[in-house]
C-alpha atoms as a PDB file:
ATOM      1  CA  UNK A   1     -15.139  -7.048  -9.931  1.00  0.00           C
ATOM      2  CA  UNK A   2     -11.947  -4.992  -9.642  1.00  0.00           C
ATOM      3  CA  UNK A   3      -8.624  -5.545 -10.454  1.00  0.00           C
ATOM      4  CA  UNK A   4      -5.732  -3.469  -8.553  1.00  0.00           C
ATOM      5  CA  UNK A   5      -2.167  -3.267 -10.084  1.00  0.00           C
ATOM      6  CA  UNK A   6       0.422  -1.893  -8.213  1.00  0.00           C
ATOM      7  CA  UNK A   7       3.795  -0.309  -9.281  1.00  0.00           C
ATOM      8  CA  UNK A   8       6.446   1.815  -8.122  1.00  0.00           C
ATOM      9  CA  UNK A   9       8.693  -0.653  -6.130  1.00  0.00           C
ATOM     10  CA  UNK A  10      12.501  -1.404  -6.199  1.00  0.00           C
ATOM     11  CA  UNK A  11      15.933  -1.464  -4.175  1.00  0.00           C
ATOM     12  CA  UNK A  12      16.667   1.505  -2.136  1.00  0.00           C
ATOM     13  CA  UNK A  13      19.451   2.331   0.542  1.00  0.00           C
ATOM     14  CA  UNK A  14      18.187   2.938   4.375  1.00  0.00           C
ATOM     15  CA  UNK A  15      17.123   6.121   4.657  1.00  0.00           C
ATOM     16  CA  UNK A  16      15.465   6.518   1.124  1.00  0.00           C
ATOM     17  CA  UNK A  17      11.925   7.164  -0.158  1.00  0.00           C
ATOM     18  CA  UNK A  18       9.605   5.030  -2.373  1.00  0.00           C
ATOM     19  CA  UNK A  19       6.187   5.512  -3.564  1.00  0.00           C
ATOM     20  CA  UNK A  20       3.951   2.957  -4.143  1.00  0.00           C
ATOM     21  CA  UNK A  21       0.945   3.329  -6.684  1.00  0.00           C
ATOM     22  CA  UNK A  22      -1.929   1.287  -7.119  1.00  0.00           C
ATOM     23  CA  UNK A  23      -4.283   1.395 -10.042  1.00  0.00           C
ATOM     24  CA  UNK A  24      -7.848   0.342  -9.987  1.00  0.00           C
ATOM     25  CA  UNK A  25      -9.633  -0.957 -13.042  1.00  0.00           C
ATOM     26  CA  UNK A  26     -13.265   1.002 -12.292  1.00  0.00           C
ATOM     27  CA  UNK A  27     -15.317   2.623 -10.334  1.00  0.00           C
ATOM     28  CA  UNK A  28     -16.302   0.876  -7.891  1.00  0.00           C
ATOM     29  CA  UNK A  29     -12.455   2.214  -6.210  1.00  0.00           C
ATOM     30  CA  UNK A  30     -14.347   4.845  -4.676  1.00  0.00           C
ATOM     31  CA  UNK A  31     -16.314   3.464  -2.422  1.00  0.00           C
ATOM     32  CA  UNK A  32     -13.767   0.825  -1.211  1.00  0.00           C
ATOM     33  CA  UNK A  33     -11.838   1.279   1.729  1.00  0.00           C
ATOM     34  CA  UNK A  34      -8.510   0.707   0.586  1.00  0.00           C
ATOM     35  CA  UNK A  35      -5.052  -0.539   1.742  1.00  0.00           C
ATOM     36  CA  UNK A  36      -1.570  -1.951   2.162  1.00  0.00           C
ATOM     37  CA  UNK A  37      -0.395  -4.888   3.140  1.00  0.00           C
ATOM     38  CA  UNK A  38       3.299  -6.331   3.739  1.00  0.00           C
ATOM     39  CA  UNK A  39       4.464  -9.444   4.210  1.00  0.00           C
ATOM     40  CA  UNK A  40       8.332 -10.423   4.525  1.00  0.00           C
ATOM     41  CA  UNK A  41       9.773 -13.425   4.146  1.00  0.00           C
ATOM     42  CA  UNK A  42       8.951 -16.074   6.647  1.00  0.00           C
ATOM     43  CA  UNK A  43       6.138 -13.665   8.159  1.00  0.00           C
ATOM     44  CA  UNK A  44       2.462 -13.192   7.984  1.00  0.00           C
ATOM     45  CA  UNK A  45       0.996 -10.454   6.358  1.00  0.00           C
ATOM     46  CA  UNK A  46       0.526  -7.297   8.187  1.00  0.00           C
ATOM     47  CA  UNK A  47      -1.213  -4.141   7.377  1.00  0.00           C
ATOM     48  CA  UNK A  48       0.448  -1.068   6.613  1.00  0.00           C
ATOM     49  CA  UNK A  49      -1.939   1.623   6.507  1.00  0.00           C
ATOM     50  CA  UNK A  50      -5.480   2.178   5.468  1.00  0.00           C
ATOM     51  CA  UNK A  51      -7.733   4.868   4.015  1.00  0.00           C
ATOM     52  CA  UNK A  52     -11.133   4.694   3.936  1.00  0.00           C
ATOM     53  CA  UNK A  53     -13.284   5.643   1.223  1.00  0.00           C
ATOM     54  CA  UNK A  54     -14.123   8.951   2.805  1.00  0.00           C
ATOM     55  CA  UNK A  55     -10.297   9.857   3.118  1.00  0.00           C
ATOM     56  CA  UNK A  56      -9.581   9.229   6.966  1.00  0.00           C
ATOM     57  CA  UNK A  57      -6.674   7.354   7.710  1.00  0.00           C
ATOM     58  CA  UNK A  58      -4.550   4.934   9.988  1.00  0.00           C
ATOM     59  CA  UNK A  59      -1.554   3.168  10.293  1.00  0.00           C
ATOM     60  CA  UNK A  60       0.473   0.710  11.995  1.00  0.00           C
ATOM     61  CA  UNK A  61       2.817   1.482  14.680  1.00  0.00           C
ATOM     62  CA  UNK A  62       5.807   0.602  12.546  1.00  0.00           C
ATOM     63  CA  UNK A  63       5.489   3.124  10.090  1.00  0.00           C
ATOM     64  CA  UNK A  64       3.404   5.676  11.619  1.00  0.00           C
ATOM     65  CA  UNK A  65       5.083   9.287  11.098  1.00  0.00           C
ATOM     66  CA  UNK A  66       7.380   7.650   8.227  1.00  0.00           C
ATOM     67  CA  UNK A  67       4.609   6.457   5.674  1.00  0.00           C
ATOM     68  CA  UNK A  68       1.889   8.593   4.047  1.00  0.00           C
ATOM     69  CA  UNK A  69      -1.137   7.124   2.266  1.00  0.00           C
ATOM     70  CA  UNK A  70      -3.405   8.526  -0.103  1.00  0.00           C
ATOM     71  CA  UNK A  71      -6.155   8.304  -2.453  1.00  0.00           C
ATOM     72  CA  UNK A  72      -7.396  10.214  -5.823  1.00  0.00           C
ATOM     73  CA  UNK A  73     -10.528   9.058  -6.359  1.00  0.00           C
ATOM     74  CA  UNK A  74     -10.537  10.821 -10.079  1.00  0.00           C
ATOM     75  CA  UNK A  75      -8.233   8.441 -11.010  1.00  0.00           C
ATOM     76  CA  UNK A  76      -8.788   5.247  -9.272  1.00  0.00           C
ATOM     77  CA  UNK A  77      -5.533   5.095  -7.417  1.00  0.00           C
ATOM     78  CA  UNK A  78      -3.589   5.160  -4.447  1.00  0.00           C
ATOM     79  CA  UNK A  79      -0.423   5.819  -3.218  1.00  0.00           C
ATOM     80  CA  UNK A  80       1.890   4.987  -0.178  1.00  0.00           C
ATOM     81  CA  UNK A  81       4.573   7.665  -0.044  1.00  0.00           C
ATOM     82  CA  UNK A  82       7.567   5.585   2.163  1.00  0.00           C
ATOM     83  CA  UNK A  83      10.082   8.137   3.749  1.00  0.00           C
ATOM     84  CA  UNK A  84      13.311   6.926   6.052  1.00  0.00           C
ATOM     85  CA  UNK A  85      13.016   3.479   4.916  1.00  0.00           C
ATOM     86  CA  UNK A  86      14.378   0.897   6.859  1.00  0.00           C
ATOM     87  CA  UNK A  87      15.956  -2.845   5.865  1.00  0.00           C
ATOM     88  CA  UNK A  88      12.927  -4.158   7.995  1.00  0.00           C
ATOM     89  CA  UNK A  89      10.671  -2.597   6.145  1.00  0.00           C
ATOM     90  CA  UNK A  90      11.734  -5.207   3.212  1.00  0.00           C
ATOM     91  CA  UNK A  91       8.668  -7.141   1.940  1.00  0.00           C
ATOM     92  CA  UNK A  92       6.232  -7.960  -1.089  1.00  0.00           C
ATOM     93  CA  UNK A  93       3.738  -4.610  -0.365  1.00  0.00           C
ATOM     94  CA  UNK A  94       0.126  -5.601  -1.636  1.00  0.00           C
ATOM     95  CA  UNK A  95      -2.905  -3.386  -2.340  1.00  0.00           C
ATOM     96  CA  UNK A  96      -6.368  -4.153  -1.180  1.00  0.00           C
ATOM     97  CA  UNK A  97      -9.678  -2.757  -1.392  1.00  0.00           C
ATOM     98  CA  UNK A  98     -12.625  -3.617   1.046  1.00  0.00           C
ATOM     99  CA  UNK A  99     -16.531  -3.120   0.637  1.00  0.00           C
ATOM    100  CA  UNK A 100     -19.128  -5.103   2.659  1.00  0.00           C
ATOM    101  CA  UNK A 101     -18.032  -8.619   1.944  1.00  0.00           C
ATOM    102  CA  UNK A 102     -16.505  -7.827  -1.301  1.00  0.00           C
ATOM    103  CA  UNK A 103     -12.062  -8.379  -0.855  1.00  0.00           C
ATOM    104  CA  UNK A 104      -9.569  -7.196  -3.941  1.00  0.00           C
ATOM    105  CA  UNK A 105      -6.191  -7.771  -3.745  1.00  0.00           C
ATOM    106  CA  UNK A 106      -2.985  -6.937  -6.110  1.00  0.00           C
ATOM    107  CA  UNK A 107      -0.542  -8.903  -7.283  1.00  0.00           C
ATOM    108  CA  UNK A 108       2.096  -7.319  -4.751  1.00  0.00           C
ATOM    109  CA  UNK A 109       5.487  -5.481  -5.806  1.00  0.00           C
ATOM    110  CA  UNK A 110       8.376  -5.731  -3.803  1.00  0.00           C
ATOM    111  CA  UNK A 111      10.387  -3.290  -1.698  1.00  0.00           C
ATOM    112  CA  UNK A 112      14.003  -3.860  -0.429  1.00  0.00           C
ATOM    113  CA  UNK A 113      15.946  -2.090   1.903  1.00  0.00           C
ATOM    114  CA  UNK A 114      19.228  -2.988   1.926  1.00  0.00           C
ATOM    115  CA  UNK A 115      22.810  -1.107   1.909  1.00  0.00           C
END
């Protein structure tokens, strides 16, 4: 079992940067493929960007060349670094980590956009 605690969100203006940390409670973070999740209000989740356990990365067309994610697999986290942030990117932002059938999921922290 792993739990995954995220941080790091708040109220920023348009334009502004966030980063996002998530926190994994052992070891089994490095072998998951790991991830993040929105979902506004009123919407479905979506996925925001993934990493797998071997580092390569992908990301949704919304956010591609804005959002960065990462991984340190020393210290069981990672990290979406959000640049030019937009009000629709507004939303509860959850971590996940993925391994065979195996499905973790934070508790979500949430990210507003707003002037």
């Amino acid at each position: 079992q792993v739990q995954l605690v995220e941080s790091g969100g708040g109220l920023v203006q348009p334009g502004e940067s966030l980063r996002l940390s998530c926190a994994a409670s052992n070891w089994i973070f490095r072998i998951l493929a790991m991830g993040w999740f929105r979902q506004a209000p009123g919407k479905s989740r979506e996925l925001v960007a993934v990493i797998s356990s071997g580092g390569n990365t992908n990301y949704s067309d919304s956010v591609k060349g804005r959002f960065t994610i990462s991984r340190d697999n020393a210290k069981n986290m990672v990290y979406l670094q959000m640049n030019s942030l937009k009000p629709e990117d507004t939303a509860v932002y959850y971590c996940n980590g993925k391994v065979g059938r195996a499905d973790y999921w934070g508790q979500g922290t949430q990210v507003t956009v707003s002037s």
